[in-house]
Protein backbone atom coordinates (compact mmCIF):
# COMPACT_ATOMS: atom_id res chain seq x y z
CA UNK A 1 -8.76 -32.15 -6.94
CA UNK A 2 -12.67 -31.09 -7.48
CA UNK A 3 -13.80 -28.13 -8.99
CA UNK A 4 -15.15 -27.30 -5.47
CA UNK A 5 -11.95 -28.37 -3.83
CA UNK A 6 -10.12 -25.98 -5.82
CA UNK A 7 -12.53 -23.41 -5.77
CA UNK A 8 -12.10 -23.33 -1.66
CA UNK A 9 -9.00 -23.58 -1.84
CA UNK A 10 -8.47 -20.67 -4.01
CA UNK A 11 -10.69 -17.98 -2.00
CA UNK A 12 -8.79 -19.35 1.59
CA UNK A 13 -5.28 -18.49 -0.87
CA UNK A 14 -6.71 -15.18 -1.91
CA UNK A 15 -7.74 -14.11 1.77
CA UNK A 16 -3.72 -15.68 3.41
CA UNK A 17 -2.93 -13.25 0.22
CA UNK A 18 -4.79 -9.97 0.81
CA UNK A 19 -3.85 -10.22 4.57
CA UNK A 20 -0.19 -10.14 3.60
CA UNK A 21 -0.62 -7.53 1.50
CA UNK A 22 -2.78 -6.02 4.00
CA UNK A 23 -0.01 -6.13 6.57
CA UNK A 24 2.84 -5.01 4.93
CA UNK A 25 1.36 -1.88 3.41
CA UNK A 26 0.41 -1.25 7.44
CA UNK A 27 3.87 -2.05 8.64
CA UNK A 28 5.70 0.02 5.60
CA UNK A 29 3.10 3.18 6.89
CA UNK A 30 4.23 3.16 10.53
CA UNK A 31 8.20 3.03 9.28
CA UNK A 32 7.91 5.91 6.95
CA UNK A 33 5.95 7.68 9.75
CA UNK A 34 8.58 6.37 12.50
CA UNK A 35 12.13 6.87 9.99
CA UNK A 36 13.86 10.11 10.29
CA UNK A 37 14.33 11.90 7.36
CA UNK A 38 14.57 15.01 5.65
CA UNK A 39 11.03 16.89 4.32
CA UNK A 40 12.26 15.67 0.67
CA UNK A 41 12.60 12.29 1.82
CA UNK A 42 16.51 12.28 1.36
CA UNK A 43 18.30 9.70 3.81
CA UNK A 44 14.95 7.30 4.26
CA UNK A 45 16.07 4.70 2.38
CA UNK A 46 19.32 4.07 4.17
CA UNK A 47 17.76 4.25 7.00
CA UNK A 48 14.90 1.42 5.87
CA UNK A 49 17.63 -1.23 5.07
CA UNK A 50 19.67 -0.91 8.06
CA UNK A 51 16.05 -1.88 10.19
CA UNK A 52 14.93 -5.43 10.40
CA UNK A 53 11.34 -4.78 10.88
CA UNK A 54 11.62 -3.01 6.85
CA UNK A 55 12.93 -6.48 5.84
CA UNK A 56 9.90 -8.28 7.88
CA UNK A 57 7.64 -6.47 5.82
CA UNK A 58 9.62 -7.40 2.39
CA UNK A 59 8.85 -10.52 3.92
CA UNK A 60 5.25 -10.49 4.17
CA UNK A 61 4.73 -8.77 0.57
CA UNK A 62 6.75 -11.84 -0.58
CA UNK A 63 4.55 -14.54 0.85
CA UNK A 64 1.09 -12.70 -0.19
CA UNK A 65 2.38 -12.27 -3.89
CA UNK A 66 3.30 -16.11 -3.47
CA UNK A 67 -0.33 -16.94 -1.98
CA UNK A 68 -1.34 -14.88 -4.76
CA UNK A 69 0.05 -16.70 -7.64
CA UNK A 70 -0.79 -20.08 -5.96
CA UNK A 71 -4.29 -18.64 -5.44
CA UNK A 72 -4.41 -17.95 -9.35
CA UNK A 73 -3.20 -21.90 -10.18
CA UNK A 74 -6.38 -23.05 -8.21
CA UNK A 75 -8.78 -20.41 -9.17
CA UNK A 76 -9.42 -17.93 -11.98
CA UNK A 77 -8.75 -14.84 -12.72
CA UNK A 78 -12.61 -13.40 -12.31
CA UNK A 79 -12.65 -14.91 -8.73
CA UNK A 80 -8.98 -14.20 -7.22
CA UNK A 81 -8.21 -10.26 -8.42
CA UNK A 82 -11.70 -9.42 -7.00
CA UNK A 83 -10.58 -11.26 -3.72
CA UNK A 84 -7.09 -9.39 -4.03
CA UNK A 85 -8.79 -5.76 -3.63
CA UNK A 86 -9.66 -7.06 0.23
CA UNK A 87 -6.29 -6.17 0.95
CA UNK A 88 -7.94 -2.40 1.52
CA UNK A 89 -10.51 -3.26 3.50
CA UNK A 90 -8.18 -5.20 5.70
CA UNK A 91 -5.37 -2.81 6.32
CA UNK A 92 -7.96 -0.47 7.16
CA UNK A 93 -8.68 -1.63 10.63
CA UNK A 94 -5.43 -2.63 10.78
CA UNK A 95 -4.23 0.62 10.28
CA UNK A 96 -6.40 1.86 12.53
CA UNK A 97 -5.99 -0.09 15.32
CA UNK A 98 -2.02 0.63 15.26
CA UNK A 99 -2.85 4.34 15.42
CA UNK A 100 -4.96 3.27 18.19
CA UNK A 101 -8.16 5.29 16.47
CA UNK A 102 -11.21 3.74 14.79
CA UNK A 103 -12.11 4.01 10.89
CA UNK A 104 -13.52 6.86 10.01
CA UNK A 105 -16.89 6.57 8.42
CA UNK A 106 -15.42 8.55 5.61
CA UNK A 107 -12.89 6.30 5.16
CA UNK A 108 -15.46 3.49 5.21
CA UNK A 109 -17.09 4.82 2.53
CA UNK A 110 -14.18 5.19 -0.08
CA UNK A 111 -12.96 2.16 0.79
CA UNK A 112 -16.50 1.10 -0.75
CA UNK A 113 -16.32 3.50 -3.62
CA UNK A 114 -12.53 2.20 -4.55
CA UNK A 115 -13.85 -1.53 -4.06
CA UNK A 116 -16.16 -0.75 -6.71
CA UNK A 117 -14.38 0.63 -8.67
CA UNK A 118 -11.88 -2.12 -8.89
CA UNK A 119 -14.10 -5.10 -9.38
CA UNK A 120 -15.68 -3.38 -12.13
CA UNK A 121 -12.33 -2.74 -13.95
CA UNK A 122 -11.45 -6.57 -13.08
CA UNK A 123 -14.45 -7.91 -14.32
CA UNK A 124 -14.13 -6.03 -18.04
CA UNK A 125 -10.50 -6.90 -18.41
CA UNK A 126 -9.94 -10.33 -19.84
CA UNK A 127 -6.81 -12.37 -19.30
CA UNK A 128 -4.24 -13.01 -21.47
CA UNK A 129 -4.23 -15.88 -23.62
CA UNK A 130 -2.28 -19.03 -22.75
CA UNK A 131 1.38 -18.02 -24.56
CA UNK A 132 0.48 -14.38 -25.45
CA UNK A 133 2.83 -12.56 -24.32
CA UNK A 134 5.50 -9.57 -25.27
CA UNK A 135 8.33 -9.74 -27.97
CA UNK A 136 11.82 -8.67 -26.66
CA UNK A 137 11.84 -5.52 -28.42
CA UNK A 138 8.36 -4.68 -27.34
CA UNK A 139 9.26 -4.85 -23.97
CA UNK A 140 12.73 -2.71 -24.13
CA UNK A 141 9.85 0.07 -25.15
CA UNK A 142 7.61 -0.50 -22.79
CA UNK A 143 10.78 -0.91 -19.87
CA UNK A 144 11.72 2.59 -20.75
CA UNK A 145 8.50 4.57 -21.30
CA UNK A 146 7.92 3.27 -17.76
CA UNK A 147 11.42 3.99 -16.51
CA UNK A 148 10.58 7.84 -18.01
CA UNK A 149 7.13 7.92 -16.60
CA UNK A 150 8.03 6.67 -13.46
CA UNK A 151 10.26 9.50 -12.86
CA UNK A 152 8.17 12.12 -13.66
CA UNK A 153 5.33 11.12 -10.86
CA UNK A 154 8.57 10.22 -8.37
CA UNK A 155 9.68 14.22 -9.26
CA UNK A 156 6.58 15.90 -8.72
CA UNK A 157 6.42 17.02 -12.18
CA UNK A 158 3.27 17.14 -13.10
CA UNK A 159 2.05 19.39 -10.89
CA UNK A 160 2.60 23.06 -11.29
CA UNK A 161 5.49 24.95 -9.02
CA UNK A 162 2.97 27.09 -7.56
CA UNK A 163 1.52 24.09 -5.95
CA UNK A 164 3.53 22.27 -4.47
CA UNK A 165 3.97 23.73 -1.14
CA UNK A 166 0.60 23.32 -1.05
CA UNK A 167 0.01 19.92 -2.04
CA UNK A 168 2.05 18.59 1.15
CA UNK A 169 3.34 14.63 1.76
CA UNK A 170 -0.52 13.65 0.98
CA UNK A 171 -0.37 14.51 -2.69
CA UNK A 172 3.15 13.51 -2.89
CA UNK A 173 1.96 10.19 -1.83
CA UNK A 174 -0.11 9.81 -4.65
CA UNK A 175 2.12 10.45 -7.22
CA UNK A 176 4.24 8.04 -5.68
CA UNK A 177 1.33 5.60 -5.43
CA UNK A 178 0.68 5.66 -9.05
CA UNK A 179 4.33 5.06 -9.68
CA UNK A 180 4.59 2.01 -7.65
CA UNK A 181 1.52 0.28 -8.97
CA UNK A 182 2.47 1.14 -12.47
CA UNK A 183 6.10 -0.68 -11.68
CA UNK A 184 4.54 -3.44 -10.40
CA UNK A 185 2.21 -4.01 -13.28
CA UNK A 186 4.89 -4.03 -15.40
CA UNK A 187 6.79 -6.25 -13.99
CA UNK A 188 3.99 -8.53 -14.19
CA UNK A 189 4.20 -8.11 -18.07
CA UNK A 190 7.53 -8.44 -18.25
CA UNK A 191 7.42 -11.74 -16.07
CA UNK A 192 5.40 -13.48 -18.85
CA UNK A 193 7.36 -12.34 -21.34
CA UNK A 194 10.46 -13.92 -18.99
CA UNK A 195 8.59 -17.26 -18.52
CA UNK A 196 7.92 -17.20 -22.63
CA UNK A 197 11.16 -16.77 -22.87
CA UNK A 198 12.49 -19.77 -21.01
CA UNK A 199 10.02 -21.63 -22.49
CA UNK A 200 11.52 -20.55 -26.20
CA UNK A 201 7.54 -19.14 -26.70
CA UNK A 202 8.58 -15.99 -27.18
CA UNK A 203 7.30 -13.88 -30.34
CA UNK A 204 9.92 -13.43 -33.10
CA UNK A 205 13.77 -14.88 -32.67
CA UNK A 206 15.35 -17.05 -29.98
CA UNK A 207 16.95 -15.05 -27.63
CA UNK A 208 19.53 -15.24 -26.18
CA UNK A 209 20.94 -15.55 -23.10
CA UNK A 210 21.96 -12.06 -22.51
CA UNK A 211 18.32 -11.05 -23.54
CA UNK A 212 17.12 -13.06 -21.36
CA UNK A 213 19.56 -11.90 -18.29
CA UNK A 214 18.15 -8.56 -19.29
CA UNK A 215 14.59 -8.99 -19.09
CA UNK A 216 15.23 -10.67 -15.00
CA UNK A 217 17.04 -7.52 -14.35
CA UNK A 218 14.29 -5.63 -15.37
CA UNK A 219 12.31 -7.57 -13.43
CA UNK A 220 13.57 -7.38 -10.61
CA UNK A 221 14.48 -3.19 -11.13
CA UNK A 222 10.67 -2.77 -11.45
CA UNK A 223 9.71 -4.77 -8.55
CA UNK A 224 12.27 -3.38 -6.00
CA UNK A 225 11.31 0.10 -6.98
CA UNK A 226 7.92 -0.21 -6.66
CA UNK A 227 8.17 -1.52 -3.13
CA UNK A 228 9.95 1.44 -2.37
CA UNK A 229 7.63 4.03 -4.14
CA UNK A 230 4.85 2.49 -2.18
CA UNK A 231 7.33 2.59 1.18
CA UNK A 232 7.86 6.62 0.09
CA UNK A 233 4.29 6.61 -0.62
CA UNK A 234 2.98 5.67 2.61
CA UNK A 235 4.80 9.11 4.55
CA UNK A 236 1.39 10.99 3.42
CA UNK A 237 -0.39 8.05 4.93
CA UNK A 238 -1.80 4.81 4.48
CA UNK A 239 -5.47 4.17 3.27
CA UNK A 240 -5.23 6.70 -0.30
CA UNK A 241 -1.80 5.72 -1.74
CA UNK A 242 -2.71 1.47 -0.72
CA UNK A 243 -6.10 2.19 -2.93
CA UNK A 244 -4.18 4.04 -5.73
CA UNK A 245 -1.62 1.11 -5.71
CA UNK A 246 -4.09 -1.70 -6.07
CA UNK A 247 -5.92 0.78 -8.42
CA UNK A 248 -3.07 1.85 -10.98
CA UNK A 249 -1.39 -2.01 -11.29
CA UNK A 250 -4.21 -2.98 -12.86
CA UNK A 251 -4.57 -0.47 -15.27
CA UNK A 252 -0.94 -0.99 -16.34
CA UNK A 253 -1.87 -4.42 -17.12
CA UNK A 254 -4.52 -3.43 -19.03
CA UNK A 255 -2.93 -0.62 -20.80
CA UNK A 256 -0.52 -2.79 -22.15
CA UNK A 257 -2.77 -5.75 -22.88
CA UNK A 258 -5.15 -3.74 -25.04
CA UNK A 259 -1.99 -1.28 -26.55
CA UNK A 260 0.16 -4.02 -27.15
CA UNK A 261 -1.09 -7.66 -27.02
CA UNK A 262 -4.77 -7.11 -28.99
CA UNK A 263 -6.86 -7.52 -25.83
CA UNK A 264 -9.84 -5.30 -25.48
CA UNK A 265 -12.22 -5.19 -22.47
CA UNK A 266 -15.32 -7.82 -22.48
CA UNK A 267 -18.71 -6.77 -23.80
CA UNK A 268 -17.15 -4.70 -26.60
CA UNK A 269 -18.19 -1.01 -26.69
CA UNK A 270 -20.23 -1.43 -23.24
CA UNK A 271 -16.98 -2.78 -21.24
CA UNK A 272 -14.99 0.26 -22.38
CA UNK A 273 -18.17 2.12 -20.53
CA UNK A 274 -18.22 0.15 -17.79
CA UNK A 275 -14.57 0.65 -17.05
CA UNK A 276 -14.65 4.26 -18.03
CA UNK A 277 -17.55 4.47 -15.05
CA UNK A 278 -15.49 2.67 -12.72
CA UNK A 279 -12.28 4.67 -12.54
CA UNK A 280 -14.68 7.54 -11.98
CA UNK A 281 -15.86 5.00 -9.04
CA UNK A 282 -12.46 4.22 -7.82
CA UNK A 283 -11.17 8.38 -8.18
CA UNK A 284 -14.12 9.26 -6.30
CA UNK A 285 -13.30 6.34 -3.07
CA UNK A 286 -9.38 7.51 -3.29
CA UNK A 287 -10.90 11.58 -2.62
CA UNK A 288 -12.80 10.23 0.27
CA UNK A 289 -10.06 8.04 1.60
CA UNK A 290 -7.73 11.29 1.34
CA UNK A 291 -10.47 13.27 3.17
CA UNK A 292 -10.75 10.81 5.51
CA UNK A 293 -7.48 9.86 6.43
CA UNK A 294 -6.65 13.85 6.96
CA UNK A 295 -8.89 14.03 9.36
CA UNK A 296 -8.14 11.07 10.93
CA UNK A 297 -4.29 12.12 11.18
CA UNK A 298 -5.00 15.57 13.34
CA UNK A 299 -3.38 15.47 16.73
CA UNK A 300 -6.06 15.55 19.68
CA UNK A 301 -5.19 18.51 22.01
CA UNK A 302 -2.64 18.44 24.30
CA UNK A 303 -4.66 19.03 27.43
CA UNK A 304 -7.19 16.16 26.34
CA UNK A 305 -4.10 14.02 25.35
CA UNK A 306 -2.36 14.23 29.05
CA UNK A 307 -5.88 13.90 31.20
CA UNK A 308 -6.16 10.64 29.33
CA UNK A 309 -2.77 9.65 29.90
CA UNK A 310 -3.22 10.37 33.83
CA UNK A 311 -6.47 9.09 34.41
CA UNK A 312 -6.92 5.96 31.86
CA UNK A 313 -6.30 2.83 34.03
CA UNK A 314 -3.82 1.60 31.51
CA UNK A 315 -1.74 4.69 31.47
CA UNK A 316 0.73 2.92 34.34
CA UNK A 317 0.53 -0.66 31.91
CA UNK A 318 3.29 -0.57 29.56
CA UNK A 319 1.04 -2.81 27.37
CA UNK A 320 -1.50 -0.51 25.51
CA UNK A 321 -5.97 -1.36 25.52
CA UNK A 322 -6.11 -2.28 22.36
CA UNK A 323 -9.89 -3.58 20.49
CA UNK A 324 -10.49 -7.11 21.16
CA UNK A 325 -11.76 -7.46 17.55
CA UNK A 326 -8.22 -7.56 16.17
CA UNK A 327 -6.53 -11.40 15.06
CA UNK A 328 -3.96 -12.12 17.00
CA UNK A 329 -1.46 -12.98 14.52
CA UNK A 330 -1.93 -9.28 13.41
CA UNK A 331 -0.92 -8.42 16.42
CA UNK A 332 2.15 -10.45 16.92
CA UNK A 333 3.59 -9.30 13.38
CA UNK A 334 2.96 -5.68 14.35
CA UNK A 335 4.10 -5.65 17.41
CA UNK A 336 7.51 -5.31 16.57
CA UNK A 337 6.92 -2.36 14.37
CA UNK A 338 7.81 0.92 16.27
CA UNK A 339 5.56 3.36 16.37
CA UNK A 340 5.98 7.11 14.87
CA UNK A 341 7.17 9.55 17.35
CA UNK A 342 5.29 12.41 18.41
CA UNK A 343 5.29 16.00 17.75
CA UNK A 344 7.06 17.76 21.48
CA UNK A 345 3.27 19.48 21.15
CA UNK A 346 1.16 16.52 20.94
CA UNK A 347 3.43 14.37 23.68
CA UNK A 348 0.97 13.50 26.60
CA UNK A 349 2.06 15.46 29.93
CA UNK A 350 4.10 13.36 32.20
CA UNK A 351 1.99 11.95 35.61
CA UNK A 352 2.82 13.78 38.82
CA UNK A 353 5.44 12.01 40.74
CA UNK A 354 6.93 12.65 44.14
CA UNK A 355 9.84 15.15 44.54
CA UNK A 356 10.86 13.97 48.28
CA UNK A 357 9.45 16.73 49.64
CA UNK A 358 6.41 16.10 50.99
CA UNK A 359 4.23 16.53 48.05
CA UNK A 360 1.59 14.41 47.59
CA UNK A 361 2.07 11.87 44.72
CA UNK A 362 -1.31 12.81 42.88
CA UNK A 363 -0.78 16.28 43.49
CA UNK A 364 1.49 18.53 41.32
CA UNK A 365 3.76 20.91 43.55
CA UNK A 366 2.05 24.44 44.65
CA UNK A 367 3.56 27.15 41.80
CA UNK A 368 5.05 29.63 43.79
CA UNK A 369 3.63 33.12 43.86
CA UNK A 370 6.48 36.03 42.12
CA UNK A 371 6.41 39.03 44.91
């Protein structure tokens, strides 16, 4: 295949990739908002596996990390991750058009800010060398600083007592976010160490094959739980913890690239600038996306909710008016996601009917008068 060729073939991978992404993260957000569970979050889980549409979107993040990795064998590094962070601006409108809403212009704009901030932290990181990758040992360390890390965003720890009440499932979501992109760059790491490993490239001693049963279940421990930290994520909503995610698996890359395997960002002194000024980029899109996905999320009122219900034309059609600028395949895959129940406050009023006795059907009864 051509340079070209491969080149194409690549971005159209990265894109089939990004989408997947794209529509998982929206499916996992309208399950955590549609799963009954406690405030703490207790019961969700059980309640995830035992629904098929949770397992459609396992589905769907396996096939865009496997367009992903095929996208990588055609293309490099500097063009696909790039490519990868459209899986924000896609879910967006996705997103949005399952909430039946539109994008925010605040949420257009840190979308921007956290693009930004991403492609300048990908273009400063090199890759790893061909065959560089962790020692056995090295990983074991890095498997449980996670492990301990992991647990202290997934606890709330870091943030004082006194605030969090305050903080509400928005906040939580973040800490959760950071988790699950954290887990999932480390898995990364320790899949290269895995694939050295069967490839007896690994540095130091052979292992064996109990070492190398131990780094898969790692693997796989990492992976599953950071698909659900993102699932547990996405109850505070959708557009902050998804930028947070893409932002933080990165950085655990990169963290243990330059900590661990010698790497150091590109341009020497003025790459550890550059990616200094774009995680102030991407921080400042993920405030905005918060912002903007809060206000997004309030209720209309109840009174403007039922007059729409009543006098919309497709208030009678059990099929909803939805934008004609969504794909269609979108809209097949999400169709068989339920969608979160309403508040009893925030319920549209039900449309007059008749009672059989002589009341009009467009016309409420008469309230009768006390006295």
């Amino acid at each position: 295949m051509n340079p070209a060729a491969g080149t194409a073939l690549a971005v159209l991978l990265s894109l089939v990739s990004a989408a997947g992404y794209a529509l998982a993260a929206v499916a996992q957000a309208r399950l955590a908002a549609a799963s009954p569970a406690a405030p703490d979050g207790r019961g969700a889980l059980r309640a995830l596996l035992a629904r098929g549409q949770w397992w459609w979107a396992v589905g769907l993040n396996a096939a865009g990390a496997l367009a992903h990795v095929a996208a990588l064998h055609y293309g490099p590094l500097t063009l696909v991750q790039p490519l990868g962070a459209l899986t924000l601006v896609a879910a967006l409108p996705l997103g949005a058009y399952c909430a039946r809403r539109r994008v925010t212009r605040t949420e257009w704009r840190g979308a921007l800010w956290t693009l930004g901030g991403l492609v300048g932290l990908v273009a400063v990181t090199g890759p790893t060398a061909p065959g560089e990758a962790l020692s056995l040992r090295e990983s074991l360390i890095v498997a449980a600083a996670t492990a301990s890390l992991i647990a202290v965003l997934a606890s709330g720890r870091l943030r004082g007592r006194e605030q969090r009440g305050a903080d509400g499932p928005a906040a939580r979501g973040l800490g959760h976010a950071t988790a699950s992109g954290i887990a999932s760059g480390v898995a990364s790491a320790l899949t290269q160490t895995l694939t050295a490993a069967l490839a007896l490239d690994l540095p130091g001693a052979e292992p064996t094959w109990w070492q190398t049963a131990l780094l898969a279940v790692l693997i796989s421990g990492f992976a599953t739980g950071g698909l659900l930290l993102s699932q547990t994520a996405y109850r505070g909503g959708l557009a902050a913890p998804l930028a947070v995610v893409n932002l933080s698996n990165p950085a655990a890359a990169a963290v243990i690239g330059v900590a661990l395997l010698g790497e150091t960002f590109r341009a020497g002194a003025w790459g550890w600038l550059i990616a200094a000024g774009a995680s102030l980029v991407a921080a400042r899109g993920v405030v905005l996306l918060t912002k903007g996905g809060a206000t997004a999320a309030e209720p209309a009122p109840a009174a403007a909710t039922a007059a729409a219900a009543v006098s919309s034309p497709a208030a009678s059609s059990p099929v909803p008016v939805v934008a004609s600028s969504v794909p269609a395949v979108g809209e097949a895959l999400l169709a068989a996601v339920p969608a979160p129940p309403l508040a009893p406050e925030s319920r549209p009023a039900p449309a007059p009917c008749a009672t059989g006795l002589g009341a009009p059907e467009s016309e409420p009864l008469p309230t009768p008068v006390a006295g």
